[in-house]
N, C-alpha and C. Protein backbone atom coordinates (compact mmCIF):
# COMPACT_ATOMS: atom_id res chain seq x y z
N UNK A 1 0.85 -1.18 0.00
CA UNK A 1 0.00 0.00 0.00
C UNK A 1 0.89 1.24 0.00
N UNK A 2 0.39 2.24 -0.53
CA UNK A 2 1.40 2.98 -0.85
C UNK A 2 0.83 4.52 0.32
N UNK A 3 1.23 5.81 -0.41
CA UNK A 3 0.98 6.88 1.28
C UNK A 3 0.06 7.37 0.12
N UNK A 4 -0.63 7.63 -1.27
CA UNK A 4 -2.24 8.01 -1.82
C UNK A 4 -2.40 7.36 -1.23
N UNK A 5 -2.67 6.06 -1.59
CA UNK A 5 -3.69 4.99 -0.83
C UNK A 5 -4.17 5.41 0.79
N UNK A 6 -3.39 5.37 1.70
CA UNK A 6 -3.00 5.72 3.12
C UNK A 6 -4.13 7.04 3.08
N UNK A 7 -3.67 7.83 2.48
CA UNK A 7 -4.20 9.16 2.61
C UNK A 7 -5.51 9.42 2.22
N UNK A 8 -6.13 8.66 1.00
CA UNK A 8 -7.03 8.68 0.27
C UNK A 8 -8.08 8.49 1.24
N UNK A 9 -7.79 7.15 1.70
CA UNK A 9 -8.50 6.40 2.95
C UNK A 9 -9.07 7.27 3.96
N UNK A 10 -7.93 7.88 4.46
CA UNK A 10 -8.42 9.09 5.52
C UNK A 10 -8.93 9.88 5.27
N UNK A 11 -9.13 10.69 3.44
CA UNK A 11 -9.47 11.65 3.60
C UNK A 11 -11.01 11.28 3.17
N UNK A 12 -11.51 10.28 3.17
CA UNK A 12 -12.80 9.07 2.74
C UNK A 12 -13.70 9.09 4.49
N UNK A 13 -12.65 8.84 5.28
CA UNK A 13 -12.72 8.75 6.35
C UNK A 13 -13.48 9.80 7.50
N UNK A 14 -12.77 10.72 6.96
CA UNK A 14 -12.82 12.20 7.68
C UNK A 14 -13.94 12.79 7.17
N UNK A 15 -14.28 12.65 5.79
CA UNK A 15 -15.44 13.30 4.94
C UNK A 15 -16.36 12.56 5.64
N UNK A 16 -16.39 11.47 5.99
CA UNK A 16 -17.16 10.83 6.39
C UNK A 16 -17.93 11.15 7.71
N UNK A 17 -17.08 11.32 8.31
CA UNK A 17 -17.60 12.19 9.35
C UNK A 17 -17.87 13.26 9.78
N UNK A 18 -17.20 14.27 9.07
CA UNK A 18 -17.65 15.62 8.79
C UNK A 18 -18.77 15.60 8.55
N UNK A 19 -18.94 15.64 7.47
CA UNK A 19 -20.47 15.45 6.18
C UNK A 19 -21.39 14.45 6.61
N UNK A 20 -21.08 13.33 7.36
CA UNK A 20 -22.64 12.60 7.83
C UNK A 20 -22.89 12.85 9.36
N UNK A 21 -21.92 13.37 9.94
CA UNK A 21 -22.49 14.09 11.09
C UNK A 21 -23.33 15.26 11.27
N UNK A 22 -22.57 15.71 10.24
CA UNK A 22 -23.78 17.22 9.90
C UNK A 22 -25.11 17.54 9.47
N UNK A 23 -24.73 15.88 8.33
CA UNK A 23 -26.13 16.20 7.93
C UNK A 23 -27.38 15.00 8.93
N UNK A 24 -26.78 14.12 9.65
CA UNK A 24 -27.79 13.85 10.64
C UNK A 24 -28.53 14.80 11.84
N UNK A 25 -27.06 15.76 12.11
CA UNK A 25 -27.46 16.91 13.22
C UNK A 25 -28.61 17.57 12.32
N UNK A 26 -28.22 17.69 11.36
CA UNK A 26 -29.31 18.65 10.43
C UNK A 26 -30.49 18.15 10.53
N UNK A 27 -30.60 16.91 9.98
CA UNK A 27 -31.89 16.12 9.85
C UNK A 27 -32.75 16.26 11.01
N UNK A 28 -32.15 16.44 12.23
CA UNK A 28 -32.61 15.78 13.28
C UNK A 28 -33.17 17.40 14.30
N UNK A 29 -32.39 18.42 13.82
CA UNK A 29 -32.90 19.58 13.83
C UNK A 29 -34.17 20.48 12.93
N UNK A 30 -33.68 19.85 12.24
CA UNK A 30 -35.29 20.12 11.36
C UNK A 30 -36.26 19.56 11.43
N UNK A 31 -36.19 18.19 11.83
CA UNK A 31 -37.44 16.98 12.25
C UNK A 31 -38.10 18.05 13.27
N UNK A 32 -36.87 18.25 14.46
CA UNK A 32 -37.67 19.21 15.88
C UNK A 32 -38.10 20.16 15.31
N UNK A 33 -37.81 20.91 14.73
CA UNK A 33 -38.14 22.28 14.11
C UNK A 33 -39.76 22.62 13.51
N UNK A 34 -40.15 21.33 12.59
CA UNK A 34 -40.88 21.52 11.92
C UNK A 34 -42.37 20.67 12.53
N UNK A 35 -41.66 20.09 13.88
CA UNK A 35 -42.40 19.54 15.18
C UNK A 35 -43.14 20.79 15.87
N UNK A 36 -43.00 21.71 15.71
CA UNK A 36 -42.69 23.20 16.56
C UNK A 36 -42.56 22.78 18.19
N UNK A 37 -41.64 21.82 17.65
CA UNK A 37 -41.29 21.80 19.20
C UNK A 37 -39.87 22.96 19.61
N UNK A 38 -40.57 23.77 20.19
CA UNK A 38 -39.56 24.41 20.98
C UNK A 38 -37.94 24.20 21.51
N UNK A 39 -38.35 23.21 22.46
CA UNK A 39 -37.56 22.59 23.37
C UNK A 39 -36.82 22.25 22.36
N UNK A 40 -36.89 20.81 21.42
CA UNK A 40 -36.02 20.32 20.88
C UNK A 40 -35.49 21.19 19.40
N UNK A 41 -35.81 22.02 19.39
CA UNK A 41 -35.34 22.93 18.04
C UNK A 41 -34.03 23.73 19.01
N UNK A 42 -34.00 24.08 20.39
CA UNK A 42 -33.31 24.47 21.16
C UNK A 42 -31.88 23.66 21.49
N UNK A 43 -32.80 22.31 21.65
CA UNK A 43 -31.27 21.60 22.13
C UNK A 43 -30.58 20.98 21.00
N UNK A 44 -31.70 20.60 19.75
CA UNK A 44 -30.76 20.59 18.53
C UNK A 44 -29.85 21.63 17.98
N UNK A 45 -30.02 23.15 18.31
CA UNK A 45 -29.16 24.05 18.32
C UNK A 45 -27.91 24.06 18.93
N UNK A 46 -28.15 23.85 20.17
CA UNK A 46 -27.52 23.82 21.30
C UNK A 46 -26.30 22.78 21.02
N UNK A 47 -26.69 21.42 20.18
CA UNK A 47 -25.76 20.32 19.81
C UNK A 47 -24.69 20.33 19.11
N UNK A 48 -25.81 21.39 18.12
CA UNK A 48 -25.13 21.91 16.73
C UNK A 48 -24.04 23.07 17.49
N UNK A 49 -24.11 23.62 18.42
CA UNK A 49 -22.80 24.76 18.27
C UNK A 49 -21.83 24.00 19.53
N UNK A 50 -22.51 22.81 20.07
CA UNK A 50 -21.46 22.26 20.83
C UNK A 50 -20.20 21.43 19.94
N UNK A 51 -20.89 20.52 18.92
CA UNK A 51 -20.25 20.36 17.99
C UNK A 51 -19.22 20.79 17.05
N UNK A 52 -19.74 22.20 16.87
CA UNK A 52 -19.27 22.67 15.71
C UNK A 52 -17.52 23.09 15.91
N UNK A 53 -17.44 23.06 17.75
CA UNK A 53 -15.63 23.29 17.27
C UNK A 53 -15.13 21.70 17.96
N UNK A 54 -16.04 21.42 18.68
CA UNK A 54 -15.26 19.72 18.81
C UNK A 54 -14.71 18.52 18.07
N UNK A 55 -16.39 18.40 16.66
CA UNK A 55 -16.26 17.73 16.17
C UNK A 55 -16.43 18.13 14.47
N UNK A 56 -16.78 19.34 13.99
CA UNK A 56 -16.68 19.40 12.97
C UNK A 56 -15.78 20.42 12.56
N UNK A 57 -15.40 21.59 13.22
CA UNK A 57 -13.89 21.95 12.27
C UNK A 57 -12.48 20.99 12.56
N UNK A 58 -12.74 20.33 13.71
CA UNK A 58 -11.23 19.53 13.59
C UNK A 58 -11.34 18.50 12.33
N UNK A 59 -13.08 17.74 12.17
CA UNK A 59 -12.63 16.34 11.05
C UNK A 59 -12.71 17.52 9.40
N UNK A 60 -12.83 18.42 9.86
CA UNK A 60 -13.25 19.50 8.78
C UNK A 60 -12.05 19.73 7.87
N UNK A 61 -10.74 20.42 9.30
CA UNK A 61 -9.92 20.73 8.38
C UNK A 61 -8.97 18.81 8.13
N UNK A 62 -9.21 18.16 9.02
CA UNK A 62 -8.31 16.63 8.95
C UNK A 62 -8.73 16.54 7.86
N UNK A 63 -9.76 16.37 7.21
CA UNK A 63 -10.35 15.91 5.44
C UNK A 63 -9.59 16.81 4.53
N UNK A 64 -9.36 17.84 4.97
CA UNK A 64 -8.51 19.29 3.65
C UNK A 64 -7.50 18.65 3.30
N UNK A 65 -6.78 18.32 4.88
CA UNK A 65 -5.42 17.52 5.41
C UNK A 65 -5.13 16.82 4.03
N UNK A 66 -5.96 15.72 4.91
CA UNK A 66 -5.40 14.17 4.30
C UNK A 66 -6.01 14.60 2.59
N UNK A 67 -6.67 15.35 2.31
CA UNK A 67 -7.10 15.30 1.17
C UNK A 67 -6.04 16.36 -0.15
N UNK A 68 -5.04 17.37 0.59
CA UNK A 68 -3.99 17.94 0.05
C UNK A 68 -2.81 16.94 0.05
N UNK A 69 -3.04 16.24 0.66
CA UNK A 69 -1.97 15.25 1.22
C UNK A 69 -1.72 13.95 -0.23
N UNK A 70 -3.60 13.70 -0.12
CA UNK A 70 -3.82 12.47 -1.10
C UNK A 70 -3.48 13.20 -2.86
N UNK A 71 -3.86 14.71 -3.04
CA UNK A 71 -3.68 15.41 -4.21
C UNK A 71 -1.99 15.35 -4.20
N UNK A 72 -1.13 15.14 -3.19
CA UNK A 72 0.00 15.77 -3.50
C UNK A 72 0.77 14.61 -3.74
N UNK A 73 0.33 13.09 -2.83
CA UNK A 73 1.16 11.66 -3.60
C UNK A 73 0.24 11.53 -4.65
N UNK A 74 -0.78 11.98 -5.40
CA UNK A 74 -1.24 11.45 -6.41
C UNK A 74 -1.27 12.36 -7.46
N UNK A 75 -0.13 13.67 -7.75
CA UNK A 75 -0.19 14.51 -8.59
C UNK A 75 -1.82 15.18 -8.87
N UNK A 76 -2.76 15.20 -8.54
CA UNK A 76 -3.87 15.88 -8.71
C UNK A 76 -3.54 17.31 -8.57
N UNK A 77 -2.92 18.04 -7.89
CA UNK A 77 -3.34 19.36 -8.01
C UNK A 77 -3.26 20.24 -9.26
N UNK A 78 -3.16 19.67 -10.73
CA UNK A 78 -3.60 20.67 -11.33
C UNK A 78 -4.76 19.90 -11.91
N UNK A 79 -5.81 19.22 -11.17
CA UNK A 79 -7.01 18.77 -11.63
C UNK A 79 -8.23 19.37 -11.29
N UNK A 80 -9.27 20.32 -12.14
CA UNK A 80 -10.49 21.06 -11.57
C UNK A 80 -11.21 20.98 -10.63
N UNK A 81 -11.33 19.57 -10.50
CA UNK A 81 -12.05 18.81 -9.51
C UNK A 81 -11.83 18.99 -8.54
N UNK A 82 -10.22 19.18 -8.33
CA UNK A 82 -9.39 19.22 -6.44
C UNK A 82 -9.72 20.66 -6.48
N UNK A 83 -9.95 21.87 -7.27
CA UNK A 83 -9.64 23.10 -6.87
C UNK A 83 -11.37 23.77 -6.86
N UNK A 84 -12.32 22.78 -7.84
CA UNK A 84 -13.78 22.64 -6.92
C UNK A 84 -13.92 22.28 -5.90
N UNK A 85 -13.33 21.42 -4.88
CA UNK A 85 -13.53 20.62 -3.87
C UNK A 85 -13.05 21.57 -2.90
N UNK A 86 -11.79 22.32 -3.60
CA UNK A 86 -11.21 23.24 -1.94
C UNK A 86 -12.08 24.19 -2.03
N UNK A 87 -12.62 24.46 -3.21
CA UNK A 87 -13.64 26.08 -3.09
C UNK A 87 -14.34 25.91 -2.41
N UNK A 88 -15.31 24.30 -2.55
CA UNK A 88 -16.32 24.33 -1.61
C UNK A 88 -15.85 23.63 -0.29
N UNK A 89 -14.94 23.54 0.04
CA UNK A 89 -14.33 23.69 1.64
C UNK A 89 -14.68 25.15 1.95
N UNK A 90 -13.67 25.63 1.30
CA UNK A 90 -13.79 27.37 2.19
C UNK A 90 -14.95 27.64 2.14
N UNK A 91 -16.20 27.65 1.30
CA UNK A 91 -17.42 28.09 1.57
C UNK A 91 -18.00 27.33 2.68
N UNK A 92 -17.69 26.42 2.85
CA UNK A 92 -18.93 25.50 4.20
C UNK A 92 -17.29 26.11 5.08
N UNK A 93 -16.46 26.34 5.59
CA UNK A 93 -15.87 26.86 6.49
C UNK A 93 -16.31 28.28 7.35
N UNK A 94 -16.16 29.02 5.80
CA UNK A 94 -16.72 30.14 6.18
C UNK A 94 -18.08 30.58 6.35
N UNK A 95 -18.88 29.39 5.91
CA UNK A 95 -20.67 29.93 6.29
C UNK A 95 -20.31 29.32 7.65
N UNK A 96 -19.61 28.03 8.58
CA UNK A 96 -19.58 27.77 9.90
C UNK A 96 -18.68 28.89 10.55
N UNK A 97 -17.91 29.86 10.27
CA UNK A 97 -17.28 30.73 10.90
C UNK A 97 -17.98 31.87 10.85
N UNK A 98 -18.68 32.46 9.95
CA UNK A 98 -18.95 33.73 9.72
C UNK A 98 -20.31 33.73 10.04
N UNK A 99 -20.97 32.73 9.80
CA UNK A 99 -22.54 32.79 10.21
C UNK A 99 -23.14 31.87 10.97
N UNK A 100 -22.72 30.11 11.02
CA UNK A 100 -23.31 29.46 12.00
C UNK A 100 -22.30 29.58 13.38
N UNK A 101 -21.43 29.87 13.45
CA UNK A 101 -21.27 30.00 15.11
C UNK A 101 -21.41 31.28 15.78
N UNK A 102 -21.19 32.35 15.10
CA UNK A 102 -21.70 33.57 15.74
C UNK A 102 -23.34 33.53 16.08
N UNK A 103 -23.70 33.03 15.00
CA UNK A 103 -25.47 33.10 15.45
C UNK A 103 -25.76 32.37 15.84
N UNK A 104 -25.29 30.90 16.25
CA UNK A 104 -25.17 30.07 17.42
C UNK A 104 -24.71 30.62 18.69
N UNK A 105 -23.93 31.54 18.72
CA UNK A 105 -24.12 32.43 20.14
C UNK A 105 -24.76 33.40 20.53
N UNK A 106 -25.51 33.85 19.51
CA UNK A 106 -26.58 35.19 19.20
C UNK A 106 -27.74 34.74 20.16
N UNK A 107 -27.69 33.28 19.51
CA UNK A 107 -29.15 32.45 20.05
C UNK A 107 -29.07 32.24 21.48
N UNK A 108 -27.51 31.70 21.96
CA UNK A 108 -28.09 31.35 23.59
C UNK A 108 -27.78 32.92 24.34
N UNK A 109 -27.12 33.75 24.15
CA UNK A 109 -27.48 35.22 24.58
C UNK A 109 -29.08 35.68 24.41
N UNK A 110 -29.54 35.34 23.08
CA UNK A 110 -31.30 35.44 23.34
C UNK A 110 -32.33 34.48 24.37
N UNK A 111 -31.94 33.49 24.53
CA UNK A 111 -31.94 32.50 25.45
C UNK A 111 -32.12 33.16 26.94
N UNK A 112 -30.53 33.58 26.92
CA UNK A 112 -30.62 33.66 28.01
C UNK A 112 -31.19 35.01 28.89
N UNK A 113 -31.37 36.01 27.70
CA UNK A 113 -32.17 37.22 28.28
C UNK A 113 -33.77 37.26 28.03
N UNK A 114 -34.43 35.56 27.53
CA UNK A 114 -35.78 35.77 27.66
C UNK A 114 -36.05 35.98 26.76
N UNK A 115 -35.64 36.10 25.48
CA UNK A 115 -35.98 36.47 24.10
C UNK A 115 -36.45 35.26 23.11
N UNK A 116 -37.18 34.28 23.63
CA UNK A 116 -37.41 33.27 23.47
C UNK A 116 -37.68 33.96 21.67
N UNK A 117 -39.06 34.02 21.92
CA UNK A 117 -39.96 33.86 20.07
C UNK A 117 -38.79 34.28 18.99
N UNK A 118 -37.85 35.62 19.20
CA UNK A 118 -36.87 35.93 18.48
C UNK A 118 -35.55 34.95 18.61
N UNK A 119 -35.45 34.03 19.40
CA UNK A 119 -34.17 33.01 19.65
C UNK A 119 -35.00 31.76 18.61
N UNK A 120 -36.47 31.68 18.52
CA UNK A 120 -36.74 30.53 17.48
C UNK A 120 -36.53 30.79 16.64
N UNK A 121 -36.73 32.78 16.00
CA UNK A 121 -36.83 32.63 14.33
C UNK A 121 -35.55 32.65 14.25
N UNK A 122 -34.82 32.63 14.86
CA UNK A 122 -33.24 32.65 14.61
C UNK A 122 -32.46 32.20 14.75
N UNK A 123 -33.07 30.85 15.34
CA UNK A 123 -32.67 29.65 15.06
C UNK A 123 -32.96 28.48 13.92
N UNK A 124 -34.35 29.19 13.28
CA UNK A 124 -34.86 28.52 12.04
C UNK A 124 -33.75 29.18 10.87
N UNK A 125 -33.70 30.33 11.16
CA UNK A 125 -33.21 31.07 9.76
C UNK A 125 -31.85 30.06 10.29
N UNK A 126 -30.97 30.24 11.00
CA UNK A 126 -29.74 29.16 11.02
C UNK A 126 -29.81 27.61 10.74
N UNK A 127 -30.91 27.14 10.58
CA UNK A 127 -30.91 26.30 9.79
C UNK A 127 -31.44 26.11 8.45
N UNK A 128 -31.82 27.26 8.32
CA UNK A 128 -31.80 27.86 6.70
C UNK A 128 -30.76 28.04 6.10
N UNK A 129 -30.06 28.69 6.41
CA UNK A 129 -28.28 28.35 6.15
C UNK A 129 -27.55 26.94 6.32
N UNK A 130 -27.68 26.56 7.35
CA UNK A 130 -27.41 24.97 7.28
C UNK A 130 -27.76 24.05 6.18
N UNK A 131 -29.01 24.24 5.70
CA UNK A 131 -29.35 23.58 4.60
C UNK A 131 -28.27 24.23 3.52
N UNK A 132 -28.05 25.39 3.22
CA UNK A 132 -27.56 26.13 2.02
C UNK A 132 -26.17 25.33 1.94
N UNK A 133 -25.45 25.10 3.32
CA UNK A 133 -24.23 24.88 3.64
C UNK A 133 -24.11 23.61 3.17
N UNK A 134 -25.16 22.64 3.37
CA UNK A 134 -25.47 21.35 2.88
C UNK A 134 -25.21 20.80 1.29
N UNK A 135 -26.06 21.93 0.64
CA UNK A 135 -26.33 22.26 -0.56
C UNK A 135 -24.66 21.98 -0.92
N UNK A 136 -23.92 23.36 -0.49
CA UNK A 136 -22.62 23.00 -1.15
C UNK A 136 -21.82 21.67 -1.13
N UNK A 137 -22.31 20.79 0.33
CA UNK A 137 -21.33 20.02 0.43
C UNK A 137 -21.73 18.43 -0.59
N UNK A 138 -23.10 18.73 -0.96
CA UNK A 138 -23.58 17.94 -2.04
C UNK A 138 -22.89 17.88 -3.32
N UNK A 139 -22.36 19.22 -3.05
CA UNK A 139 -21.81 19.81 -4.57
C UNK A 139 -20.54 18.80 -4.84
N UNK A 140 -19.89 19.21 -3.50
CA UNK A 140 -18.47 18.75 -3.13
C UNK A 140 -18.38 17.26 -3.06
N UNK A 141 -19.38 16.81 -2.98
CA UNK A 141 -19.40 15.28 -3.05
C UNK A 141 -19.61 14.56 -4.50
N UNK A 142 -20.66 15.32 -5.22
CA UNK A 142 -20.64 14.55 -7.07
C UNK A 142 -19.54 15.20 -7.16
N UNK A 143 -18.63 16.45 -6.96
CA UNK A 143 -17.24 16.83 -7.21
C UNK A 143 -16.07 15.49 -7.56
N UNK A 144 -16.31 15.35 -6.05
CA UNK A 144 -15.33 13.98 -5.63
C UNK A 144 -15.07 13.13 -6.29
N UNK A 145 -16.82 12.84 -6.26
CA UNK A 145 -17.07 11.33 -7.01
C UNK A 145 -17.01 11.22 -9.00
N UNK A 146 -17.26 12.07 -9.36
CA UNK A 146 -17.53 12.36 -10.53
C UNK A 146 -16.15 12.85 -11.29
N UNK A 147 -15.48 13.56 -10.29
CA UNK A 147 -13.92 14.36 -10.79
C UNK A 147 -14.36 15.13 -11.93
N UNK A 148 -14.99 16.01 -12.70
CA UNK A 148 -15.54 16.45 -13.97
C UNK A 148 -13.87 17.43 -14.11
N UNK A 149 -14.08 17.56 -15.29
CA UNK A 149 -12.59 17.92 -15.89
C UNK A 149 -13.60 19.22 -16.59
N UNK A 150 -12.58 19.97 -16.90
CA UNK A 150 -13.11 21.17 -18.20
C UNK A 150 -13.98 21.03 -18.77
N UNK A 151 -14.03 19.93 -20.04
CA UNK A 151 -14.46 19.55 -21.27
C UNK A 151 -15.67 18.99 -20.25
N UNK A 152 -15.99 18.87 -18.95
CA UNK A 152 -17.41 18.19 -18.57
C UNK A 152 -18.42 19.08 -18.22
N UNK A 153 -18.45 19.98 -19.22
CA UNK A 153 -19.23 20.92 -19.25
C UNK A 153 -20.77 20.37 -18.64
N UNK A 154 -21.63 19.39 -19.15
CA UNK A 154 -23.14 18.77 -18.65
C UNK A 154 -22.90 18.70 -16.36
N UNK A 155 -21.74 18.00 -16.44
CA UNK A 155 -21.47 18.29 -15.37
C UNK A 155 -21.18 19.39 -14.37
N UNK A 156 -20.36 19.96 -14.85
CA UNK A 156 -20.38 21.06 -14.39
C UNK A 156 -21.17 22.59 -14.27
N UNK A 157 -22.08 22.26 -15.25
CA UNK A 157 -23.12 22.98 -15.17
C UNK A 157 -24.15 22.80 -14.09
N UNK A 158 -24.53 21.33 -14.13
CA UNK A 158 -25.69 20.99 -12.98
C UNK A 158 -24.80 20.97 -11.76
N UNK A 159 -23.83 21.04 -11.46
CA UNK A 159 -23.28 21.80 -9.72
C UNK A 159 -23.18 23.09 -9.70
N UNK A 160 -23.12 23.62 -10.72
CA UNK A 160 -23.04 25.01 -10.69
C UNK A 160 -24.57 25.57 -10.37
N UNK A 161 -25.32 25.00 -11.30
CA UNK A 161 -27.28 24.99 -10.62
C UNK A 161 -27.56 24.47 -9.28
N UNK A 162 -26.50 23.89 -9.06
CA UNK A 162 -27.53 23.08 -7.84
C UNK A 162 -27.00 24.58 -6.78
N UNK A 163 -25.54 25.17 -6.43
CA UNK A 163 -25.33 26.17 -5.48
C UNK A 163 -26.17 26.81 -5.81
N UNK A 164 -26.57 27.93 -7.37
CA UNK A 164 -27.34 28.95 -7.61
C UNK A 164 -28.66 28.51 -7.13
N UNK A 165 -29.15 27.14 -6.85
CA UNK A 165 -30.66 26.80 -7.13
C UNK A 165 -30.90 26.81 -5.19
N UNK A 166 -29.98 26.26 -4.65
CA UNK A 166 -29.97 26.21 -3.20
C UNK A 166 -29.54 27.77 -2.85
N UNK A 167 -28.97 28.54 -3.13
CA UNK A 167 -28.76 29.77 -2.77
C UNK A 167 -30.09 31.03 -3.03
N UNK A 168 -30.57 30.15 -3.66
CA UNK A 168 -32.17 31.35 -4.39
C UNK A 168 -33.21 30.60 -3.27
N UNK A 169 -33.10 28.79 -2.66
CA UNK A 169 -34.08 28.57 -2.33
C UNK A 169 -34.14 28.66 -0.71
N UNK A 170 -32.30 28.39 -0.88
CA UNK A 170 -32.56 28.80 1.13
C UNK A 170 -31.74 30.03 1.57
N UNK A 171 -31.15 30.65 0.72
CA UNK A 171 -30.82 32.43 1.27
C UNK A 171 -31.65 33.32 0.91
N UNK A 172 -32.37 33.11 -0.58
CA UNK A 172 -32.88 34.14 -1.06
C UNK A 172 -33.80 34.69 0.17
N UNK A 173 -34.77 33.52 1.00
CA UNK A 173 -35.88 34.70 1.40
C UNK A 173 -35.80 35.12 2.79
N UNK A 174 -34.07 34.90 3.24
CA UNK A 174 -33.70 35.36 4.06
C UNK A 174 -33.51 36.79 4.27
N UNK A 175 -33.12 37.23 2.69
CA UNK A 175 -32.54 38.63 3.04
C UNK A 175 -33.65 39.43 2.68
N UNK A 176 -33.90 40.45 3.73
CA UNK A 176 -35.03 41.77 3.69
C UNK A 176 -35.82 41.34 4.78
N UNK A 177 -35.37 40.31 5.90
CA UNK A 177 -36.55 39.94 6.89
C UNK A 177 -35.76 40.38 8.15
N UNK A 178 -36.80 40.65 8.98
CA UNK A 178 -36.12 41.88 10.51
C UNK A 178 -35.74 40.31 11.26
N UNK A 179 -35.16 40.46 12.33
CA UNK A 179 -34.54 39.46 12.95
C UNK A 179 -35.63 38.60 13.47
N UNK A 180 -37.28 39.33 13.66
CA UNK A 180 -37.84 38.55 14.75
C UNK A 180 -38.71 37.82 13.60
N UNK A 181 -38.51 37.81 12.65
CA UNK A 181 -39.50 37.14 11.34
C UNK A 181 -39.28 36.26 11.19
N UNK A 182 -40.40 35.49 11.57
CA UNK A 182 -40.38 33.59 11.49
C UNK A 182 -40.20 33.05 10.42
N UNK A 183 -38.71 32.37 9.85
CA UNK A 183 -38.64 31.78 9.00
C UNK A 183 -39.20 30.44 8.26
N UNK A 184 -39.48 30.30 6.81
CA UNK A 184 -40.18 28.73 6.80
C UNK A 184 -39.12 27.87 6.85
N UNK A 185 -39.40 26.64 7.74
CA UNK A 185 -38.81 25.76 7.67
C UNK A 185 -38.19 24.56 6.28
């Protein structure tokens, strides 16, 4: 076995847990959500930002890792595919840095001053983004699997629709709404 192989593995590994942890937390936050259960739309929040520096930026950046690692014994880096795949790293990085953990702390500061009805819609709209964040990592996965080169234009078109199509369906009707505006689930 050689150190691609080695690496490949891990970075199979790590995606693995990144990406199906997230999207079960997800699942399982929106199940509560659309329960209107309170409570559990709360502590699925609550999971989600306990998580988010324990267990998903460490297997987050370990997958970049092992996955620059696997591009670099396997000559890939001048392949489209690896430099789609890091784009949509930094985007699900930076929607978890710039928007789901700050407003994961927005929420238990609303929490905790009693601001309940405005801590739900703003916890729905954060999983309105979660989905979006999702969206990309869907992208990043037929990426993977598919490797589309230049000339795969059919391909690369329908990932390019699927961000624009998830970005119109779960940001668009975010923006122009006041903070306390109940988002649809």
């Amino acid at each position: 076995m050689d150190f691609y192989t080695i690496f490949k593995l891990l970075h199979v590994l790590t995606a693995l847990a990144w990406v199906g942890g997230g999207m079960t937390l997800l699942a399982a936050s929106l199940m509560a959500s659309r329960a209107s259960d309170t409570a559990g739309l709360f502590a699925g929040l609550d999971i989600m930002n306990l998580l988010g520096k324990t267990w998903f930026i460490p297997t987050s950046f370990l997958t970049v890792i092992f996955g620059a690692m696997t591009a670099t014994f396997g000559g890939l880096w001048g392949e489209p595919w690896v430099m789609i795949g890091l784009l949509g790293f930094v985007s699900t990085f930076l929607t978890g840095l710039l928007l789901l953990e700050p407003t994961g702390r927005k929420i238990g500061a609303m929490i905790g001053a009693g601001r309940t009805e405005e801590a739900v819609a703003t916890g729905r709209r954060l999983l309105t983004i979660g989905k979006f964040d999702y969206t990309v990592m869907v992208v990043v996965i037929i990426d993977m699997v598919l490797k589309p080169g230049l000339a795969d234009v059919a391909i690369l078109a329908v990932m390019a629709a699927l961000v624009v199509c998830g970005a119109a369906l779960f940001l668009g009707p975010l923006f122009g709404r006041s903070p306390a505006a109940p988002a649809s689930a």
